[in-house]
Each structure stands twice: as structure tokens, then as C-alpha cells.
Protein backbone atom coordinates (compact mmCIF):
# COMPACT_ATOMS: atom_id res chain seq x y z
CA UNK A 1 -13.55 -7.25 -14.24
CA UNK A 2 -10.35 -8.83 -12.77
CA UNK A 3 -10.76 -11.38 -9.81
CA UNK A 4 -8.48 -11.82 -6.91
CA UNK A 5 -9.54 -15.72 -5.76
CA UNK A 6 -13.47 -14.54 -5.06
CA UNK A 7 -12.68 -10.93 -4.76
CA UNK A 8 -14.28 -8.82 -7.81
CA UNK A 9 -13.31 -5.87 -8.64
CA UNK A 10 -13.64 -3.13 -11.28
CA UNK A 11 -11.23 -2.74 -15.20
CA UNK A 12 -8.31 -0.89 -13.73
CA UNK A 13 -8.23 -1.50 -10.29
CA UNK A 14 -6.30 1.41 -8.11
CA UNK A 15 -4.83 -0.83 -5.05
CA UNK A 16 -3.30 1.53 -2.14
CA UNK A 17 0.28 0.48 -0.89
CA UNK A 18 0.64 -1.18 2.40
CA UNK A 19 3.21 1.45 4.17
CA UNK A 20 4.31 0.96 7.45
CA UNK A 21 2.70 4.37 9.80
CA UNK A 22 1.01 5.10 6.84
CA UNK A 23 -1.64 2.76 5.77
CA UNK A 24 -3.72 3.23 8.71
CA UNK A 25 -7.18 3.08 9.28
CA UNK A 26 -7.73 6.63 8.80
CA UNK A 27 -5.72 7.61 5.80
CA UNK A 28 -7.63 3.99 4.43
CA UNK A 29 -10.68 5.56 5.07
CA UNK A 30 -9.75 8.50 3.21
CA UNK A 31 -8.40 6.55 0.30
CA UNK A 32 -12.07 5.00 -0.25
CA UNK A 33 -13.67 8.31 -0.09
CA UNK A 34 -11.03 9.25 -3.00
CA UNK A 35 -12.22 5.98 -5.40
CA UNK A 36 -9.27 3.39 -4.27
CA UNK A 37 -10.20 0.01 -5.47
CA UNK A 38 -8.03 -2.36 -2.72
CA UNK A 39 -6.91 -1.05 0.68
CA UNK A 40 -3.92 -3.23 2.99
CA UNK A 41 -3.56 -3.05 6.46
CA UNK A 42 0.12 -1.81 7.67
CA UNK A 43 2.47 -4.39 7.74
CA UNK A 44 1.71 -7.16 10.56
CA UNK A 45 5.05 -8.68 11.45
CA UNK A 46 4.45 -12.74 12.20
CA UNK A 47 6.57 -13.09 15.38
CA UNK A 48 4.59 -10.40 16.95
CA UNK A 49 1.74 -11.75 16.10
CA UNK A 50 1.68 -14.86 17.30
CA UNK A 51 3.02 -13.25 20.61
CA UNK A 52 -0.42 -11.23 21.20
CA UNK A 53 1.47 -8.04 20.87
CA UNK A 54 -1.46 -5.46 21.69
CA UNK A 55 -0.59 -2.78 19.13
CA UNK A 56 0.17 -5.99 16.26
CA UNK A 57 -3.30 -7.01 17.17
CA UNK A 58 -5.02 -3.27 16.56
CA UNK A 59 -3.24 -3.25 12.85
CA UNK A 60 -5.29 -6.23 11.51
CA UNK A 61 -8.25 -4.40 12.72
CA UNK A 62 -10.67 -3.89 9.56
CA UNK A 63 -14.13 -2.37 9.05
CA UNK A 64 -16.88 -3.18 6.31
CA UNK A 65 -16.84 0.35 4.77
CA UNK A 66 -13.23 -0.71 3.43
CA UNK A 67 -13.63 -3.82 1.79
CA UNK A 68 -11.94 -5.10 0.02
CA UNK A 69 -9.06 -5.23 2.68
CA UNK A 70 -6.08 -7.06 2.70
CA UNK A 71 -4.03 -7.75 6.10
CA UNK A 72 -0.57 -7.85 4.64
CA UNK A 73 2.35 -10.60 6.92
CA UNK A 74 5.62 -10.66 7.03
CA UNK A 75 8.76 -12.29 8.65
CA UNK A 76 11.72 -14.77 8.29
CA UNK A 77 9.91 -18.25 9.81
CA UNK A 78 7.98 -20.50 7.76
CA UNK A 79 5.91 -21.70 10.85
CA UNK A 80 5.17 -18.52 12.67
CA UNK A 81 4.08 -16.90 9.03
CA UNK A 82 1.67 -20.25 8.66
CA UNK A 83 0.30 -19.58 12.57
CA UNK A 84 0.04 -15.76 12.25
CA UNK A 85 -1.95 -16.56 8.61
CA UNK A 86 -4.20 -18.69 10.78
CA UNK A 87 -4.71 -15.70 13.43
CA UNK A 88 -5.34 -13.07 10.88
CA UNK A 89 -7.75 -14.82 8.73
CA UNK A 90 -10.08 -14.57 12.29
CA UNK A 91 -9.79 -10.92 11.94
CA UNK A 92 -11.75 -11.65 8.49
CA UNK A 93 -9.91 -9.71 5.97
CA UNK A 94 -10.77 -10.21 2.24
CA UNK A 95 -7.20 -12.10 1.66
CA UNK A 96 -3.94 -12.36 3.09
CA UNK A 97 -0.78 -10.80 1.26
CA UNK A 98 2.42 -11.86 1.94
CA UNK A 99 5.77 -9.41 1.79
CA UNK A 100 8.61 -10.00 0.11
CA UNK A 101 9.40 -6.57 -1.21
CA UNK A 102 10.17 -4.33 2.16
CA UNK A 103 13.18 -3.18 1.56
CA UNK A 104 14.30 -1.53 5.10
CA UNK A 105 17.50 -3.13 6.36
CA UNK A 106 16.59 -4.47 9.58
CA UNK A 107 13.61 -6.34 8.07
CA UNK A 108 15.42 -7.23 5.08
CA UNK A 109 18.79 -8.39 6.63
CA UNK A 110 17.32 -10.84 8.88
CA UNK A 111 15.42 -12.79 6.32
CA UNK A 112 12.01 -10.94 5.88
CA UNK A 113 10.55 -8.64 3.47
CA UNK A 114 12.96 -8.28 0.21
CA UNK A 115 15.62 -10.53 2.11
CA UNK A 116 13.47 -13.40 1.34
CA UNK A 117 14.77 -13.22 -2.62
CA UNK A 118 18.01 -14.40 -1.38
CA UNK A 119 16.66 -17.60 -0.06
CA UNK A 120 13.60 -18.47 -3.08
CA UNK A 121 13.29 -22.08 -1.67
CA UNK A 122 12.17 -21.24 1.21
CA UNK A 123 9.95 -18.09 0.13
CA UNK A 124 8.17 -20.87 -1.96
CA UNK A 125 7.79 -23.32 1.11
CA UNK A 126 6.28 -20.31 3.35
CA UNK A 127 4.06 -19.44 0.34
CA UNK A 128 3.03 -23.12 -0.13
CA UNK A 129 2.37 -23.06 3.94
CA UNK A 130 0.86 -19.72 4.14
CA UNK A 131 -1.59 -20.63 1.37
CA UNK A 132 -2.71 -24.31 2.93
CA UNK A 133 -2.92 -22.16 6.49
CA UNK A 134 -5.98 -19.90 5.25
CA UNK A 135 -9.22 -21.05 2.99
CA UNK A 136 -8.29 -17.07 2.07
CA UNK A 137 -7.03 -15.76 -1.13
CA UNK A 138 -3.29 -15.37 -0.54
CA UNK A 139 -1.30 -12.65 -2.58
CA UNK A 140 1.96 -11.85 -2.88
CA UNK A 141 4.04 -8.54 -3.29
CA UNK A 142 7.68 -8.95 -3.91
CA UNK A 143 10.46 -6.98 -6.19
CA UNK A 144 12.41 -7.80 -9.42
CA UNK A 145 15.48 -9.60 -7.01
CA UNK A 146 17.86 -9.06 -4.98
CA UNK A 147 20.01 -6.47 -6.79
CA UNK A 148 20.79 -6.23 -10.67
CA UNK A 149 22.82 -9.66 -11.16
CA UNK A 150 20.11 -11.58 -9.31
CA UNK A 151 16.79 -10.43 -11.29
CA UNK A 152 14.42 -13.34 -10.57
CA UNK A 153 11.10 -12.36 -11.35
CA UNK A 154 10.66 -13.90 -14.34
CA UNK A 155 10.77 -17.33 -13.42
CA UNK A 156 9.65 -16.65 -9.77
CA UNK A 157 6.02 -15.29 -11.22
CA UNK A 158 5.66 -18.82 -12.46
CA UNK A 159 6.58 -20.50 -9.54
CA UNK A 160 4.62 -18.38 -7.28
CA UNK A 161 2.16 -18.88 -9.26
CA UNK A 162 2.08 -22.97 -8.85
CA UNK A 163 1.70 -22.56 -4.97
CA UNK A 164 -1.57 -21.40 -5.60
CA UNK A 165 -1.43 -17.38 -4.60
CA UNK A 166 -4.32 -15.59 -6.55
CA UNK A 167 -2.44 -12.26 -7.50
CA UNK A 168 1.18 -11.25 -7.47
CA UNK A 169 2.11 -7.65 -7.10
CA UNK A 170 5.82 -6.46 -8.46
CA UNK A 171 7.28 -3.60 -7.35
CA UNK A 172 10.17 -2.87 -10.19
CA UNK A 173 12.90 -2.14 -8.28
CA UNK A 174 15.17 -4.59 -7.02
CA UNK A 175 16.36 -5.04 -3.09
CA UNK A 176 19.54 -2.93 -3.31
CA UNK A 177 17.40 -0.05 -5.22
CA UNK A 178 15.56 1.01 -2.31
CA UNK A 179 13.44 3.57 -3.74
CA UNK A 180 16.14 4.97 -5.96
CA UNK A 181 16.64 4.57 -9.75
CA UNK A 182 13.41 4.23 -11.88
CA UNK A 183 11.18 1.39 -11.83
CA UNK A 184 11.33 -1.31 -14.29
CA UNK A 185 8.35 -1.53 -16.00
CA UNK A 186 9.56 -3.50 -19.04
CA UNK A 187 10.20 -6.09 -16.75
CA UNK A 188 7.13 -6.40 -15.23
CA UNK A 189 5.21 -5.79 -18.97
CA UNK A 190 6.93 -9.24 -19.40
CA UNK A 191 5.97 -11.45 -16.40
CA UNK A 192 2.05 -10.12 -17.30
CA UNK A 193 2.63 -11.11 -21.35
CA UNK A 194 3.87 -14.87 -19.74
CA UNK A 195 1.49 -17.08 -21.46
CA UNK A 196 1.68 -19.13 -18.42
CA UNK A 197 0.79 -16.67 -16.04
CA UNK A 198 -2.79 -16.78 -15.64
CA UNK A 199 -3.10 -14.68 -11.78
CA UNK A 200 -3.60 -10.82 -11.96
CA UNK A 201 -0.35 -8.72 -12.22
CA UNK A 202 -0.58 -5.88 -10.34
CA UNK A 203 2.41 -3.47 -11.51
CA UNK A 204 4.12 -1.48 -8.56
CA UNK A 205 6.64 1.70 -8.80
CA UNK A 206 6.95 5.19 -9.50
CA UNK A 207 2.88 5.35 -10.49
CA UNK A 208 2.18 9.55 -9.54
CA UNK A 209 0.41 10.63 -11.99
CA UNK A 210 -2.56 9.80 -14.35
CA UNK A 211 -0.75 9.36 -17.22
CA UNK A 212 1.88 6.92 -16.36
CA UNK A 213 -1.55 4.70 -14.43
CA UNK A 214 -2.71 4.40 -18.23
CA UNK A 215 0.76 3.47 -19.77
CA UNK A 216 1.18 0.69 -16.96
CA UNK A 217 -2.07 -0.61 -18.27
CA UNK A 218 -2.21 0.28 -22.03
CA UNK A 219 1.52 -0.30 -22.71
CA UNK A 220 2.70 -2.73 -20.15
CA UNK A 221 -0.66 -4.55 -19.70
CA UNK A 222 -1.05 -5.22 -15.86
CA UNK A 223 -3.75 -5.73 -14.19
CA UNK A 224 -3.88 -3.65 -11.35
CA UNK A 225 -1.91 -0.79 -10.58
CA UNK A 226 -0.75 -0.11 -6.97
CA UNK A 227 0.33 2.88 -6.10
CA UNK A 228 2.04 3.76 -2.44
CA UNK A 229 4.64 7.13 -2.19
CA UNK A 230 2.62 9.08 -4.68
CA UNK A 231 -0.23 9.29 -2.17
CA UNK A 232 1.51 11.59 0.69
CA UNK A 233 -0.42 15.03 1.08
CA UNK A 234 -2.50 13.28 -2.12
CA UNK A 235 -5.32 10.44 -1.41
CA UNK A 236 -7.32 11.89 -4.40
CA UNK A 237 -4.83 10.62 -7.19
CA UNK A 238 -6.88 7.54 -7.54
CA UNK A 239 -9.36 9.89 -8.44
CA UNK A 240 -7.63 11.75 -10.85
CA UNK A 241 -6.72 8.34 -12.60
CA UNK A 242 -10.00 7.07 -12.45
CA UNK A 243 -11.20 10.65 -14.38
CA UNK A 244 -8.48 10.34 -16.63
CA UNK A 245 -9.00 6.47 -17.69
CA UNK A 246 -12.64 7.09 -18.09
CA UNK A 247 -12.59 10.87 -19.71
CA UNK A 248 -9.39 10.65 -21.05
CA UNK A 249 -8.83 14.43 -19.62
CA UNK A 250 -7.43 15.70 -16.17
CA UNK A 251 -9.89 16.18 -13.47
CA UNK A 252 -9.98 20.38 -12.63
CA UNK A 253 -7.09 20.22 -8.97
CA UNK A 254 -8.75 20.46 -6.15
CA UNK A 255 -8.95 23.56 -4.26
CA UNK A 256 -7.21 25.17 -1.38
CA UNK A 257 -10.80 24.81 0.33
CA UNK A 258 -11.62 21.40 -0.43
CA UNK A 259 -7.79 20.27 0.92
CA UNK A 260 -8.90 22.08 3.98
CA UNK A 261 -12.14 20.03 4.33
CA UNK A 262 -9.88 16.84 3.22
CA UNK A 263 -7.33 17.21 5.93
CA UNK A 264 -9.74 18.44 8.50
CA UNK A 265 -11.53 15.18 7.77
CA UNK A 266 -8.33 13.33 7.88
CA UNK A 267 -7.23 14.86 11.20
CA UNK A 268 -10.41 13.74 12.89
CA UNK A 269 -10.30 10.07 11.60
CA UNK A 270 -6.95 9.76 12.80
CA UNK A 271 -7.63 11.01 16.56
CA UNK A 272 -11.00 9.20 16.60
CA UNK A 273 -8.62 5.62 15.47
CA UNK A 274 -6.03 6.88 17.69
CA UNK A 275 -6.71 8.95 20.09
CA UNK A 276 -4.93 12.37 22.09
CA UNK A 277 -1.68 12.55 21.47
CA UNK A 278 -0.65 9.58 19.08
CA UNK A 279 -3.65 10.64 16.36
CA UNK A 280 -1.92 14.25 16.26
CA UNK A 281 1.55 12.80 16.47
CA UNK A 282 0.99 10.81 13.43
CA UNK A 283 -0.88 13.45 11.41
CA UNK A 284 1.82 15.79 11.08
CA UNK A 285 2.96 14.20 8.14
CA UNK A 286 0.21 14.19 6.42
CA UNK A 287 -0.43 17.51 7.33
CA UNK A 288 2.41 18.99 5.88
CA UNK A 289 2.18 16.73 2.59
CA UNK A 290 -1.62 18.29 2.43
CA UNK A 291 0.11 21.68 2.00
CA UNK A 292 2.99 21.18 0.27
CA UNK A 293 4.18 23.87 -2.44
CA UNK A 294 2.41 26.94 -0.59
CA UNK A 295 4.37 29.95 -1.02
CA UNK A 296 5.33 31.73 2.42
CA UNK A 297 4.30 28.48 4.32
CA UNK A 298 6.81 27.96 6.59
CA UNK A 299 5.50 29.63 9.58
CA UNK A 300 2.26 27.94 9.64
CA UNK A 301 3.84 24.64 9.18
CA UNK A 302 5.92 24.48 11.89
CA UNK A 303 2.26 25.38 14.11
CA UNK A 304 1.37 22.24 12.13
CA UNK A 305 4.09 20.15 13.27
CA UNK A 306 4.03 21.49 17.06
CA UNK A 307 0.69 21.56 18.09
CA UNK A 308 -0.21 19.10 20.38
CA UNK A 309 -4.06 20.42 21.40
CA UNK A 310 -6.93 18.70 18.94
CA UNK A 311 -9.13 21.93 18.64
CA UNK A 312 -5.79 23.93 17.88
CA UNK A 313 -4.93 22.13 15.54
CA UNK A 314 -8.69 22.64 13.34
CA UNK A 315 -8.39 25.96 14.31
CA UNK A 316 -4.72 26.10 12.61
CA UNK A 317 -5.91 23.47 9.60
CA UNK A 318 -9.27 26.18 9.06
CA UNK A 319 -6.97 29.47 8.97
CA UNK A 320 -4.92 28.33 6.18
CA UNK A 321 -7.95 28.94 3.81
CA UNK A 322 -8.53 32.27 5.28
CA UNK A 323 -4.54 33.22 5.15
CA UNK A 324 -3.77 31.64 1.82
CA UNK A 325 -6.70 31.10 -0.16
């Protein structure tokens, strides 16, 4: 068992990502159904928050069926990340994470997110305010630095660790990586192995397929894996890890049917969260992702990717099985 402040949960825990337009209610829904162990709101940017921005308020809405649920904050001022803490521990999450690994210029360039590893005394002060702001468990998720002459996770684990956050999360990449390169796992195998670190490490990067889940935890020995990019058009890889962890063999791919029935299912979460036309709008990702690597596909996903109409678009989602399967 590995414990997150009073949060239990299972050997191996699978977390899901927080991603921006991604980590929605819906596609959370449809990560549980798949065996995910954690779930995170989208990120819920402080300033906003503590504005009463409508559509910042909606994001930190949660539901039982996917607890444990994390509302994840971010921003570049200590006082409005200690206020909005305040405000989303009413919305009754299971704990509050704090980001310091968004990488995305604008967020990153003013101070927030991964631009916080250029300033580390004052991510600890917001950590140390954040923390006395909530009787929550606060977590953090954060990268390796700021680029490769500034790797600073080593001693910022401990640190971290002393404000009194109950789980740290390390994506191995550093600021200036973006999403390119390869993750660093050796790096994070060694802020785990700290004798001193006694909070869950919950390893982050380049996690898309059952095998490397096992080598994070057998060879590397994190707690917790998280895994975010490696879920587009594929919410069942948690459970193809959890198979493989527990059988030690590759659960049989799922059928062109059953990724019918999943995105069918997905498409009608999303509308029912979102309603006509923003639910459709923000399916067509997924949609596509659902599909991807269909030979002779490109007709039908450009009807995917157009269709505004709700009914059209099951109709659409239904004839693939009957055109391709």
C-alpha cells in the first residue's frame, strides 16, 4: 500500500496526468472505468481563481465515483496560490497538487509552472504557504530543473520534502526539454533511493507501455507511476499495466468493437459535462487518437473532425465497425 497524507491506495499506483483540455471530467471518468489509481483535475490557474472566473470554477468540479481526485494550482504569487488553496479545498478534493513542471512558455515565462525552478526560494515559501492554507494533503509535481546546467532535483526533493508536502511527482525532463529528448529516469531512481526521502515518489515521463511501468518500479523503484501523453486515443493502458504487473503477460488489444463502444461512451460523457457544441468540439481529438493507425482512414476522419450534430456523430463513431471491422 503507499499513502498520500490519508489517501490509500493500491502497490503500483497508475496516477493519470493533469493535462490542460485533456483531463476533463469525461476522459477522468473513462480513465476509472480503465483501472487508473489517481485522477487530477485540469490545471486551475490561482489568479483566476480567486477572481470567480466561471469556467476556473467548473474545473475544480469533482464527483465521488472518481476519488481519489486531486485539484491541481498553479501561478506566479505566493498569496493568491495560498487563497486559491483555501477556495479549492471547499470544492473537497482528496489533496491539492501544486505545479511546477508546465512547461508552456507563457505560463512558464512569467513565473508559474516550470518557471518556478528559476526562483527555488520562493517555490519553497508558496509550498510552505500552500501547505499551512489547507488541512489537505498537498503534493507537488515539478521537473529535474531548469535546463541541463541547473538540475536541482536532488536537493529540492529534500527540501520539498521539509515543507511538509505528502508526495512529490518528477517529471524527468528539465524546463528547456519540453517534451523532447528522453526522460531521465536515473535521476529520478536517485531522489526515491535518498535515505532521507521518506514521501512517495511518483516517477513521470515517457511511461507508454507496460513494460517500461514495471522498469520504473522494479529498476528505478518509485512509487507511483504517472503517466499523461501515452493516454491519447488510449485510456485502457492502465489496464494493460495493471495485467501485465499482476500476470506478467500482455492483456489480448482490444478490439475494433470494443474502441467503438469506448469512444461512443466517451463522446456521450463529454457532451453530457459539456454540452452542444463545446462537448463535440473537444472530442475530436480524442476521436481521432481512438482510431489512429486504420488503414484507408482518412475520409472518415475528417467526418470525425467536422461534424458538429451529436446523433451524427454516433452514427459516424458506429459505422466505423461496420466499414472497418
Amino acid at each position: 500500500m503507499v499513502k498520500i497524507g490519508n489517501i490509500e491506495l493500491p502497490d503500483y499506483p497508475l496516477f493519470l496526468a493533469p493535462m490542460e483540455d485533456v483531463t476533463d471530467p469525461s476522459f477522468r471518468y473513462i480513465c476509472k472505468q480503465y483501472g487508473v489509481d489517481m485522477v487530477y483535475t485540469e490545471f486551475v490557474a490561482s489568479e483566476a481563481l480567486i477572481r470567480d472566473v466561471k469556467k476556473t470554477l467548473k474545473k475544480m468540479q469533482v464527483a465521488n465515483h472518481e476519488r481519489p481526485v486531486g485539484i491541481q494550482l498553479y501561478g506566479h504569487n505566493i498569496d493568491a496560490m495560498a487563497e486559491s488553496a483555501k477556495i479549492a479545498t471547499e470544492a473537497k478534493p482528496d489533496l491539492i497538487d501544486i505545479n511546477y513542471g508546465c512547461p508552456v512558455k507563457k505560463i512558464a515565462n512569467r513565473g508559474a509552472g516550470a518557471g518556478m525552478l528559476r526562483d527555488i526560494p520562493k517555490m519553497i515559501k508558496m509550498t510552505e504557504a500552500i501547505v499551512k492554507a489547507t488541512h489537505l494533503p498537498v503534493t507537488v509535481k515539478t521537473r529535474l530543473g531548469w535546463d541541463d546546467d541547473s538540475i536541482v532535483i536532488e536537493k529540492l526533493a529534500e527540501q520539498l520534502q521539509d515543507t511538509g508536502i505528502k508526495a512529490l511527482t518528477i517529471h524527468g525532463r528539465t524546463r528547456n526539454q519540453l517534451y523532447r529528448g528522453t526522460a531521465n529516469w536515473e535521476i529520478i531512481g536517485r531522489v526515491k533511493n535518498n535515505p532521507r526521502i521518506h514521501i512517495p515518489i511518483i516517477g513521470n515521463g515517457d511511461i507508454d507501455s507496460p513494460q517500461k511501468a514495471k522498469e520504473a518500479f522494479d529498476k528505478y523503484g518509485v512509487d507511483g507511476v504517472m503517466i499523461g501523453r501515452a493516454t491519447y486515443g488510449r485510456p485502457y493502458i492502465f489496464k494493460e499495466i495493471r495485467h501485465f504487473l499482476d500476470k506478467g503477460e500482455e492483456m489480448p488489444p482490444l478490439s475494433l468493437k470494443e474502441k467503438v463502444e469506448l469512444a461512443k461512451n466517451h463522446f456521450k460523457k463529454s457532451v453530457e459535462y459539456k454540452g452542444v457544441p463545446r462537448g463535440v468540439y473537444e472530442m475530436r481529438r480524442h476521436l481521432v487518437s481512438y482510431f489512429k493507425g486504420i488503414p484507408h482512414f482518412k475520409e472518415m476522419r475528417m467526418k470525425l473532425v467536422t461534424t458538429d450534430e451529436t446523433e451524427k456523430v454516433l452514427e459516424l463513431i458506429d459505422s466505423i465497425y461496420e466499414q472497418f471491422g
